[in-house]
Protein backbone atom coordinates (compact mmCIF):
# COMPACT_ATOMS: atom_id res chain seq x y z
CA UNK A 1 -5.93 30.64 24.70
CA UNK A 2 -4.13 27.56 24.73
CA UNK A 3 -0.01 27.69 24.54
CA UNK A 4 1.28 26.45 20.85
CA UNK A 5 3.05 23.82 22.76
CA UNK A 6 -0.55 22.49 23.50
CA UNK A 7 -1.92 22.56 19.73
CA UNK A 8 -3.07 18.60 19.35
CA UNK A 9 -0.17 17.70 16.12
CA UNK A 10 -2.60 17.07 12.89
CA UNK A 11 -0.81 13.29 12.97
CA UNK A 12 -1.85 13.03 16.87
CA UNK A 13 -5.40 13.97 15.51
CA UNK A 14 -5.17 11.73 12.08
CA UNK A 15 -3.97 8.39 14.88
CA UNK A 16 -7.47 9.19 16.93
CA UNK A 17 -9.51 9.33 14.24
CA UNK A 18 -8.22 6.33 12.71
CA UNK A 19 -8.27 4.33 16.40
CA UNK A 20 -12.28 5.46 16.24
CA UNK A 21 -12.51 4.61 12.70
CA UNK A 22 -11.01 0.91 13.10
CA UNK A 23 -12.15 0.32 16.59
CA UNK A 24 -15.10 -2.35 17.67
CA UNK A 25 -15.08 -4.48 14.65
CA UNK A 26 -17.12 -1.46 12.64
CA UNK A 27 -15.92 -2.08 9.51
CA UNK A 28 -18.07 -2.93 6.28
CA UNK A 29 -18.92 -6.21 6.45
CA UNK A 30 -19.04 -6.43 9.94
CA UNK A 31 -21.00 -6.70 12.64
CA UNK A 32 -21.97 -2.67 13.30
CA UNK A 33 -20.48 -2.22 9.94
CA UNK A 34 -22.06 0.65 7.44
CA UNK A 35 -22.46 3.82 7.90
CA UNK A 36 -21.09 4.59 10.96
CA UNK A 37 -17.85 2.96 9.55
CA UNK A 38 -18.11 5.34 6.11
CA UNK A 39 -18.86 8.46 8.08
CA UNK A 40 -15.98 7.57 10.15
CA UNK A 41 -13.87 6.85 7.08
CA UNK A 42 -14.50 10.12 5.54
CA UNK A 43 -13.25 12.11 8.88
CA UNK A 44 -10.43 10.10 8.49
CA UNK A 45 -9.89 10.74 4.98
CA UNK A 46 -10.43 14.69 5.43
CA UNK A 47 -7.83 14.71 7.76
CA UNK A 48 -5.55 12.64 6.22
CA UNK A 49 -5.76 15.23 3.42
CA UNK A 50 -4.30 18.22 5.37
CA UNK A 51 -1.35 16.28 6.08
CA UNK A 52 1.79 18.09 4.51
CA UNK A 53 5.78 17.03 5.06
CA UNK A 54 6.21 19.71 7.23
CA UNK A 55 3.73 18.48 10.19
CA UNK A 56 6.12 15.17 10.31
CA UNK A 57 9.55 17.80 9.67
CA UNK A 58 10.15 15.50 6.67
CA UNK A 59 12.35 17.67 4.25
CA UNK A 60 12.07 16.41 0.77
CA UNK A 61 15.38 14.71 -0.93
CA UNK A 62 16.87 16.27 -3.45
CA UNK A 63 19.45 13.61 -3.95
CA UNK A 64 18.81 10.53 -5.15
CA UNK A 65 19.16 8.10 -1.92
CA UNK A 66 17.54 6.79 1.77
CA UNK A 67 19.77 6.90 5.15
CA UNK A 68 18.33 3.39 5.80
CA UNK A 69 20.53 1.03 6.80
CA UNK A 70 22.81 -0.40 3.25
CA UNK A 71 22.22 -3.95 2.52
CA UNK A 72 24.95 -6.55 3.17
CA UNK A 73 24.86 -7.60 -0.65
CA UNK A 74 22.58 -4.97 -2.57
CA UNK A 75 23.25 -1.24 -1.44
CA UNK A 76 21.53 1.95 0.02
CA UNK A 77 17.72 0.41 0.47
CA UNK A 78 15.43 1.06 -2.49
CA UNK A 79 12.79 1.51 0.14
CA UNK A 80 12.78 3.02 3.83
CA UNK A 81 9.93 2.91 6.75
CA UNK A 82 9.56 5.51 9.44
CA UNK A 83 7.18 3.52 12.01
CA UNK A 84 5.02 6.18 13.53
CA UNK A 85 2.60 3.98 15.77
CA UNK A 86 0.50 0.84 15.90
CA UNK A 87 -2.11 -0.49 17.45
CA UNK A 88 -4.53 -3.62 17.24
CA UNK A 89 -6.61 -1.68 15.37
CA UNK A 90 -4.25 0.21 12.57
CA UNK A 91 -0.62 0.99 12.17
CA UNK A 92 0.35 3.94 10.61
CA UNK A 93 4.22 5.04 9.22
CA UNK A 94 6.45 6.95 5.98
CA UNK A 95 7.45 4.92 3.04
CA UNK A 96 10.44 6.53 1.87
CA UNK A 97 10.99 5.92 -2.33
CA UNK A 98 14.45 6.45 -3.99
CA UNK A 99 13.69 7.86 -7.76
CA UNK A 100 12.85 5.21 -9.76
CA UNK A 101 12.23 2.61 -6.84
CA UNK A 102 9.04 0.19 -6.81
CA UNK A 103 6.38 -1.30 -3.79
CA UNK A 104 5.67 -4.35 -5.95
CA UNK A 105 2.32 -5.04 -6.67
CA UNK A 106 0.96 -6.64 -3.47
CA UNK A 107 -1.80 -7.55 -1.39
CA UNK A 108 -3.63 -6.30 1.85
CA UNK A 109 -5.98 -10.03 2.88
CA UNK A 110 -8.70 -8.20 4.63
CA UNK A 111 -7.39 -5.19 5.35
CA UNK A 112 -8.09 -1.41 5.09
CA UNK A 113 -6.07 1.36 3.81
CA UNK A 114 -5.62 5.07 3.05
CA UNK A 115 -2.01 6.38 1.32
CA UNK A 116 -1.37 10.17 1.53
CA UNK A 117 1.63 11.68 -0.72
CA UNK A 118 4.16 13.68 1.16
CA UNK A 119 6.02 15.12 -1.71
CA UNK A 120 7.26 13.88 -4.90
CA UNK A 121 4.90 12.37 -7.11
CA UNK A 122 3.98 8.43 -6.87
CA UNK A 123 2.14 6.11 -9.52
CA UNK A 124 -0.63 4.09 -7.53
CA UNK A 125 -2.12 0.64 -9.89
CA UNK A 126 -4.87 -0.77 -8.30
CA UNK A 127 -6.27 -4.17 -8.92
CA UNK A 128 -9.47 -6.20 -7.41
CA UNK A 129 -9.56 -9.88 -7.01
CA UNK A 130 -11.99 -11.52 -9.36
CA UNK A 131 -14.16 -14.61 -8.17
CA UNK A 132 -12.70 -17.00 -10.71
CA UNK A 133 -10.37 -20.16 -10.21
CA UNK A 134 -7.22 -21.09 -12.46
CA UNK A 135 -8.21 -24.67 -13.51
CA UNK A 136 -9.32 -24.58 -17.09
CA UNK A 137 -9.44 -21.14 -17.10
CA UNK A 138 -6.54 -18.15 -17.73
CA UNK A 139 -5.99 -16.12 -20.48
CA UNK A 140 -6.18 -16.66 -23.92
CA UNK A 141 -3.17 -18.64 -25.28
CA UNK A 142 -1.37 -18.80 -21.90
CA UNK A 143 -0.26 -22.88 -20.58
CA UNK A 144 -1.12 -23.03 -17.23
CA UNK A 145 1.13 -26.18 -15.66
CA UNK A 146 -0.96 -28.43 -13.08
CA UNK A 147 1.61 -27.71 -10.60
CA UNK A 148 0.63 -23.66 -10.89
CA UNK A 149 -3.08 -24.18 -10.51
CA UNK A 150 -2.79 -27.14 -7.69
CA UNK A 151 -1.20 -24.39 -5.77
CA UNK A 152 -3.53 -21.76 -6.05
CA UNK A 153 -0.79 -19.23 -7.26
CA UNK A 154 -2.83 -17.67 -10.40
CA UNK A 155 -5.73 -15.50 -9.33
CA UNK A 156 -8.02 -13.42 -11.92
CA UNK A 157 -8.31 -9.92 -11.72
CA UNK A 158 -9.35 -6.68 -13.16
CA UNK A 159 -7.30 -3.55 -13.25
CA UNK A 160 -9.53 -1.03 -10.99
CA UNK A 161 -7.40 2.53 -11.67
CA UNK A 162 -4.17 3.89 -12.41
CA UNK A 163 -2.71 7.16 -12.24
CA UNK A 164 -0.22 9.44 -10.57
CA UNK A 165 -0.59 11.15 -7.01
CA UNK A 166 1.50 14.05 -5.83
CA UNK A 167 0.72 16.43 -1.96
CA UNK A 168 -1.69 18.15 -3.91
CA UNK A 169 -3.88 14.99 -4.57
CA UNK A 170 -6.33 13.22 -2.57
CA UNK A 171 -5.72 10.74 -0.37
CA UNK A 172 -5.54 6.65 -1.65
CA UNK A 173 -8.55 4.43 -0.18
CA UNK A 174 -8.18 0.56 -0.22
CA UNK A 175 -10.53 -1.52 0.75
CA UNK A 176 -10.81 -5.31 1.73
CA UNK A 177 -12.83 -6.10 -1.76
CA UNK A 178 -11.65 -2.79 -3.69
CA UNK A 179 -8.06 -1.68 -4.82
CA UNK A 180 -6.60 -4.17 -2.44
CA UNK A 181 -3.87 -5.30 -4.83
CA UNK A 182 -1.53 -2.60 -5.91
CA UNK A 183 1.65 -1.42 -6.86
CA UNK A 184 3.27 1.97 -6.34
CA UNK A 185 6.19 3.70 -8.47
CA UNK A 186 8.40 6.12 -7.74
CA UNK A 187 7.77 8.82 -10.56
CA UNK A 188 10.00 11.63 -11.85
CA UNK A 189 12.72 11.33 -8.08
CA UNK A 190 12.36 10.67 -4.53
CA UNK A 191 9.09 10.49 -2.67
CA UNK A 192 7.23 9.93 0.70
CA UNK A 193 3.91 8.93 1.39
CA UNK A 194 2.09 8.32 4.99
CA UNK A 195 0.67 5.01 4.96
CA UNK A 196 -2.81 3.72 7.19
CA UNK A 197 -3.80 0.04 7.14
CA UNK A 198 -6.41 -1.67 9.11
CA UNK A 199 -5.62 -3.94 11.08
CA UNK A 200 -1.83 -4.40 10.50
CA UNK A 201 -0.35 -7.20 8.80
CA UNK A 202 -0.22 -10.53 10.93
CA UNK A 203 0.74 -13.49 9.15
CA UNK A 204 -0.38 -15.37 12.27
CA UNK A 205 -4.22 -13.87 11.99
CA UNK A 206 -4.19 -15.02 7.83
CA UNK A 207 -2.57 -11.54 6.63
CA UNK A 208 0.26 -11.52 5.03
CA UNK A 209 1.48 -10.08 2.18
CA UNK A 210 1.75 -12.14 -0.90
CA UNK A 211 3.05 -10.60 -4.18
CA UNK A 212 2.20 -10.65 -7.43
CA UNK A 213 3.36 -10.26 -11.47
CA UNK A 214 1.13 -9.64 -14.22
CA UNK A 215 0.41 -12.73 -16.73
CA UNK A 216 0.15 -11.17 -20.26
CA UNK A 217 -1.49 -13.25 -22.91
CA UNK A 218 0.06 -16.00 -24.89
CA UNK A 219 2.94 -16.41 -22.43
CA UNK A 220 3.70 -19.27 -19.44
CA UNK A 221 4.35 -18.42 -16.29
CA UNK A 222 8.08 -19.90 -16.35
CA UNK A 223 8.28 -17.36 -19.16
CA UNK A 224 6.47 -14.23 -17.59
CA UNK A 225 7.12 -10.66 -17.93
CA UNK A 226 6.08 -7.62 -16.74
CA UNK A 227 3.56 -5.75 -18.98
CA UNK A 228 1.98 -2.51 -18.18
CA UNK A 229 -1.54 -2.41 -16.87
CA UNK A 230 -3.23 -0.37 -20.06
CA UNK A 231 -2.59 -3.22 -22.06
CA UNK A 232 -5.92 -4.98 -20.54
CA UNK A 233 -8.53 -4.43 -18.04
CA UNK A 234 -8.93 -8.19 -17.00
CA UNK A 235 -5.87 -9.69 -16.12
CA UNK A 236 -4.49 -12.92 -14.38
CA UNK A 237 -1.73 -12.03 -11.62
CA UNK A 238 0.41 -15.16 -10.77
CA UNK A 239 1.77 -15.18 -6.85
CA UNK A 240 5.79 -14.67 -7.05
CA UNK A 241 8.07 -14.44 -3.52
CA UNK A 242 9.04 -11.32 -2.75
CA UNK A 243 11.29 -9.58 -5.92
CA UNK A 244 15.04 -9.81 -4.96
CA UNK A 245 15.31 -6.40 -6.17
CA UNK A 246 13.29 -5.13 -3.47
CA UNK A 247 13.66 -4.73 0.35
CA UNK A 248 12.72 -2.10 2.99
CA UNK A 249 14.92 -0.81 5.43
CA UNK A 250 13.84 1.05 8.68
CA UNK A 251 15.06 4.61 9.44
CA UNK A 252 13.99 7.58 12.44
CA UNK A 253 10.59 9.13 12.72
CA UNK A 254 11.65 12.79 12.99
CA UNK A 255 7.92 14.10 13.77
CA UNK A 256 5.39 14.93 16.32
CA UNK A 257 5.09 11.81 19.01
CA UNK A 258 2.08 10.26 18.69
CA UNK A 259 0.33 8.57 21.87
CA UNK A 260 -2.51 6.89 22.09
């Protein structure tokens, strides 16, 4: 029998699975794509599920507030990152939500995902890209200036699912065609969630992370504001810079190393 201090962590054992599960250019679409990628996926997914705070000795806030390093101008950060690891292949870390804080709705170009709640409880809204153009097109009533549509900034979409995730729930899935634009609230105080995507973001490889508002009928993009999901399934999302209200600020991993 092995000594405890030998156990493989569950995270050193979620990392592998994920560096087999993103490894070789096997995901769908790919060359050697299919099912070894989705059979791969679901390991991954089943293991991601048995993660709990504990196994990364993150103690869940009562208070309403992040260590992270305070903004200059704006504060204690609405948003803090534990980086766990990365690789070519994936990176995997904590987001760290005050009550009441946001992840704008955002985009993953090409990319993979998986989202596992810590504690607290999180609202995930998922949205899929739509193959239609903005040129004589958008929603009913709305103006859409030249200058908008030249640019490529309005892009048609459908709202895929929304609902609330606490530990208890299953993991989040995103994939390159499905879910890949989201947005994730901070529901009812603080929460943490472990966080997969594959490959990482490189805005030197064409992905970076654009972000988005919602266009509700009848108004102008000069004029936009937010509306909630529910109020329709097919929706155009104009391309904003990042909201000045939020920023992420980087703070200790306090868990189980993770090599690989």
């Amino acid at each position: 029998m092995f000594p405890r201090d030998n156990v493989i962590s569950v995270i050193q054992r979620v990392a592998r699975q994920a560096l087999v599960t993103f490894t070789n250019g096997s995901r769908v679409g790919e060359a050697g794509g299919g099912r070894p990628f989705l059979e791969n996926q679901s390991k991954l997914r089943s293991l991601l599920a048995e993660v709990r705070a504990a196994d990364l000795k993150l103690v869940p806030r009562k208070v309403d507030g992040a260590p992270g390093a305070p903004h200059p101008q704006h504060g204690a950060p609405p948003v803090t990152y534990m980086h766990i690891c990365e690789t070519d292949e994936f990176s995997m870390g904590v987001f760290l939500l005050r009550n009441g804080a946001s992840i704008p709705l955002h985009d993953h170009p090409g990319m993979h995902g998986m989202l596992k709640v810590m504690y607290g409880k999180v609202r995930v809204t998922c949205f899929d890209r739509l193959d239609k153009s903005a040129p004589g097109g958008g929603p009913p009533g709305v103006v859409i200036p030249e200058r908008w549509s030249q640019k490529g900034a309005l892009r048609c979409s459908v709202l895929r699912s929304a609902g609330e995730l606490t530990e208890e729930s299953a993991p989040c899935v995103l994939a390159p065609d499905r879910d890949n634009l989201h947005q994730i609230d901070a529901v009812d105080g603080p929460t943490a969630f472990l966080d997969i995507l594959a490959p990482p973001y490189d805005p030197d490889d064409g992905r970076d992370c654009h972000y988005y508002k919602v266009l509700p009928p009848g108004v102008t993009p000069g004029s936009a504001e937010h509306v909630t999901p529910e109020q329709s399934s097919e929706v155009w999302l104009m391309e904003i810079s990042q909201p000045p209200e939020f920023w992420c600020s980087g703070e200790p991993y306090p868990g189980p190393e993770v090599s690989l």
